[in-house]
Protein backbone atom coordinates (compact mmCIF):
# COMPACT_ATOMS: atom_id res chain seq x y z
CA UNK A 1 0.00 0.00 0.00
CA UNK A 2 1.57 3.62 -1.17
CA UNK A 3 0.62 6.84 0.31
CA UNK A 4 2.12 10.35 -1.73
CA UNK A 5 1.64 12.57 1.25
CA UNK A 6 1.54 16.56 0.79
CA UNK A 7 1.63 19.19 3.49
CA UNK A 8 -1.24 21.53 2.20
CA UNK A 9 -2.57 24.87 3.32
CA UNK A 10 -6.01 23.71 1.57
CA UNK A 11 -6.86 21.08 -0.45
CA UNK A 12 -10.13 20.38 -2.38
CA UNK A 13 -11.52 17.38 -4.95
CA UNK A 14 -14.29 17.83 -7.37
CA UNK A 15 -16.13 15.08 -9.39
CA UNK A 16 -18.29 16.47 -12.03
CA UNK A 17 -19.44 19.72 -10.33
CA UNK A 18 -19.79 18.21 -6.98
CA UNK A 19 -16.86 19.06 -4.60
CA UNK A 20 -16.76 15.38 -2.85
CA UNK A 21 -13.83 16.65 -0.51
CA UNK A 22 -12.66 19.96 1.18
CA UNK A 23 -9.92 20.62 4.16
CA UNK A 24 -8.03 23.48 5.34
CA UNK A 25 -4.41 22.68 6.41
CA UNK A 26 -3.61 19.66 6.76
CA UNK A 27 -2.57 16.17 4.31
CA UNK A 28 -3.74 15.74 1.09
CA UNK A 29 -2.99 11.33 1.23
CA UNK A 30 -3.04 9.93 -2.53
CA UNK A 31 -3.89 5.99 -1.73
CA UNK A 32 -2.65 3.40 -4.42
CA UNK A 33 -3.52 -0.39 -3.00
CA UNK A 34 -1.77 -2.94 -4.62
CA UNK A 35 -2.41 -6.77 -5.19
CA UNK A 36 -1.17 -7.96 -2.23
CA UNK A 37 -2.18 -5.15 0.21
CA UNK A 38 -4.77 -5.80 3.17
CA UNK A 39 -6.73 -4.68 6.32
CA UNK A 40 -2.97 -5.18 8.60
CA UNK A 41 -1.00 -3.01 5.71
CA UNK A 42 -3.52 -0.53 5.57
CA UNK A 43 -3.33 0.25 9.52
CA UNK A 44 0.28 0.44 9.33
CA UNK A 45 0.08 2.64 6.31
CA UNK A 46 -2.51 4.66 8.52
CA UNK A 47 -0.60 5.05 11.37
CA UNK A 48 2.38 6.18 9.23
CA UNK A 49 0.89 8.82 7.53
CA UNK A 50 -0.81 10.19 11.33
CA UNK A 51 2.17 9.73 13.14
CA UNK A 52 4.52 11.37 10.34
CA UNK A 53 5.83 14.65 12.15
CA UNK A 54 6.10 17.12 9.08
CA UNK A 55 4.43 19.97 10.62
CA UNK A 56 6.16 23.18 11.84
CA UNK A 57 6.52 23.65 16.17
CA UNK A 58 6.93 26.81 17.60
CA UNK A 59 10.79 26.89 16.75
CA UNK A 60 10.24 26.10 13.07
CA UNK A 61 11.40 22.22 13.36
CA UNK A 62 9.16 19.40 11.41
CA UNK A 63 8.66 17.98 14.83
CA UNK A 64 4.33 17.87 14.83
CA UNK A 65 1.84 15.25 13.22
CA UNK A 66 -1.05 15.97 11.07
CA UNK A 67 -3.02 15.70 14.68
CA UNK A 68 -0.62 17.59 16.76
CA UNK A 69 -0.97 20.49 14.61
CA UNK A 70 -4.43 20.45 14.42
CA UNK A 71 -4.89 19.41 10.41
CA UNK A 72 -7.22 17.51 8.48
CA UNK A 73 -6.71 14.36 5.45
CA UNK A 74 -8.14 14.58 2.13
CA UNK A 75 -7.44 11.14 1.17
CA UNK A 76 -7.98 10.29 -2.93
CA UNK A 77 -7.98 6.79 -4.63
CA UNK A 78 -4.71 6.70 -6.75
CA UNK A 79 -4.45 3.69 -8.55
CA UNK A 80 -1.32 4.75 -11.00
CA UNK A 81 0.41 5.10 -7.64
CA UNK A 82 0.72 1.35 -8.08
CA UNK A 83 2.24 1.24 -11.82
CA UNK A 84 5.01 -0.60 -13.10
CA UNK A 85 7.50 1.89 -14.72
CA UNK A 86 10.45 0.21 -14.54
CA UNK A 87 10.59 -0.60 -18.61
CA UNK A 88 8.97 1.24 -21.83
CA UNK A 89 7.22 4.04 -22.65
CA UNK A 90 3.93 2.93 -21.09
CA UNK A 91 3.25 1.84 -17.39
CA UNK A 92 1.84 -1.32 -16.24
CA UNK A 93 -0.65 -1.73 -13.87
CA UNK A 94 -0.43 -5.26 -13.27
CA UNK A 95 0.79 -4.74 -9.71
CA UNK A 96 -2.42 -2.69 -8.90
CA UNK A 97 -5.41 -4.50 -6.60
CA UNK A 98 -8.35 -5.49 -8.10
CA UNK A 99 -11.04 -2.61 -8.31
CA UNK A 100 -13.44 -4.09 -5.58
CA UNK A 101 -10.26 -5.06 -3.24
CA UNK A 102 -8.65 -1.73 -3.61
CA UNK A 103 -12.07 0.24 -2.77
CA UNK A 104 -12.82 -1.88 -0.01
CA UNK A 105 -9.01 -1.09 1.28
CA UNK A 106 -9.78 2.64 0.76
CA UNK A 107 -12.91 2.84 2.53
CA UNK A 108 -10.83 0.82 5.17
CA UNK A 109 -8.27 3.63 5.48
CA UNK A 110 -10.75 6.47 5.62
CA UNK A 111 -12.29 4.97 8.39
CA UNK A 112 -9.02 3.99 10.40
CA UNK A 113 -8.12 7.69 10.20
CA UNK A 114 -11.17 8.70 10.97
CA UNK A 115 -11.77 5.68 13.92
CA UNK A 116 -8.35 7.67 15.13
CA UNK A 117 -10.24 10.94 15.43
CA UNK A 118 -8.85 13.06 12.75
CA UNK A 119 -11.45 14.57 10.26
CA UNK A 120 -10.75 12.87 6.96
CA UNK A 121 -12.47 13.65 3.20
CA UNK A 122 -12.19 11.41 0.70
CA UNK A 123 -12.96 11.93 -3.21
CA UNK A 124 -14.97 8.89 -4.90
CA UNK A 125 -13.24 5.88 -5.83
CA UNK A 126 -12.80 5.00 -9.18
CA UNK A 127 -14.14 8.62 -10.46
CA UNK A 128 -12.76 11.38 -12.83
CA UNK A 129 -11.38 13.83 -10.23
CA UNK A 130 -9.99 17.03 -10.18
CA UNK A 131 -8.04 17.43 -7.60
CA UNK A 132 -6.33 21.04 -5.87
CA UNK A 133 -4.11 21.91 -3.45
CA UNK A 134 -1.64 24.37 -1.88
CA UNK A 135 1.56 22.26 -1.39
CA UNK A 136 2.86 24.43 2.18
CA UNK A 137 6.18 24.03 1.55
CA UNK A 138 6.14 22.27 -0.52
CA UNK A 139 6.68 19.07 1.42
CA UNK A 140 6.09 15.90 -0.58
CA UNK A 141 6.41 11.92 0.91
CA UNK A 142 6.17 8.50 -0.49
CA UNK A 143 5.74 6.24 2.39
CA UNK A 144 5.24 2.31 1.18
CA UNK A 145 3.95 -0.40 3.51
């Protein structure tokens, strides 16, 4: 399971003309869930990206969590996250879970942040999104369970 984390001042998602997905400061968490990914990865992978301190304290150090510093997640399905681009000119996707696993792992994560009592958005799975942000920073992180 792979989670791009960004550091955002605000974040939104929009499917359609529906905005699925809004937060103030906080992490913007793009979720790619591959084939062999399950419920244990995903709580790892959730406690991770909670736990990561990559928030300003008072003397300017990357010493808080998303939590300690008072933030929000918008978390997004990502399923290219997962591609193969090791050869070619086109990415594979073979290492990518199937559609109903993956959602059912995404739903999973939403609710272990949220089960940890941080507000978390989500966009919809599987939709045409359009995603924004303000990167704060910027401050970008892969983190791979």
């Amino acid at each position: 399971m792979i989670a791009l984390i960004q550091r955002v001042s605000r974040a939104s998602v929009t499917v359609g003309s529906d905005i699925t997905g809004e937060i103030g400061p906080g992490l913007l968490v793009l979720l790619g869930v591959e084939k062999e990914d399950d419920e244990a990865k995903a709580d790892r992978l959730c406690e991770r990206v909670l736990g990561y301190r990559i928030f300003s304290d008072e003397q300017g150090k990357m010493n808080l969590n998303v939590q300690q510093a008072g933030g929000s997640v918008l978390v997004v399905s990502q399923f290219t996250l997962a591609a193969d681009t090791g050869r070619g000119m086109r990415p594979s996707f073979s290492r990518g879970a199937a559609p109903e696993r993956a959602e059912a792992l995404y739903e999973y994560f939403i609710g272990r942040c949220r089960a940890q009592g941080i507000t978390a958005e989500s966009g919809r799975f599987a939709a045409d999104m359009q995603v924004s942000l303000v990167n704060d920073g910027p401050v970008t992180f892969w983190l791979q369970v």
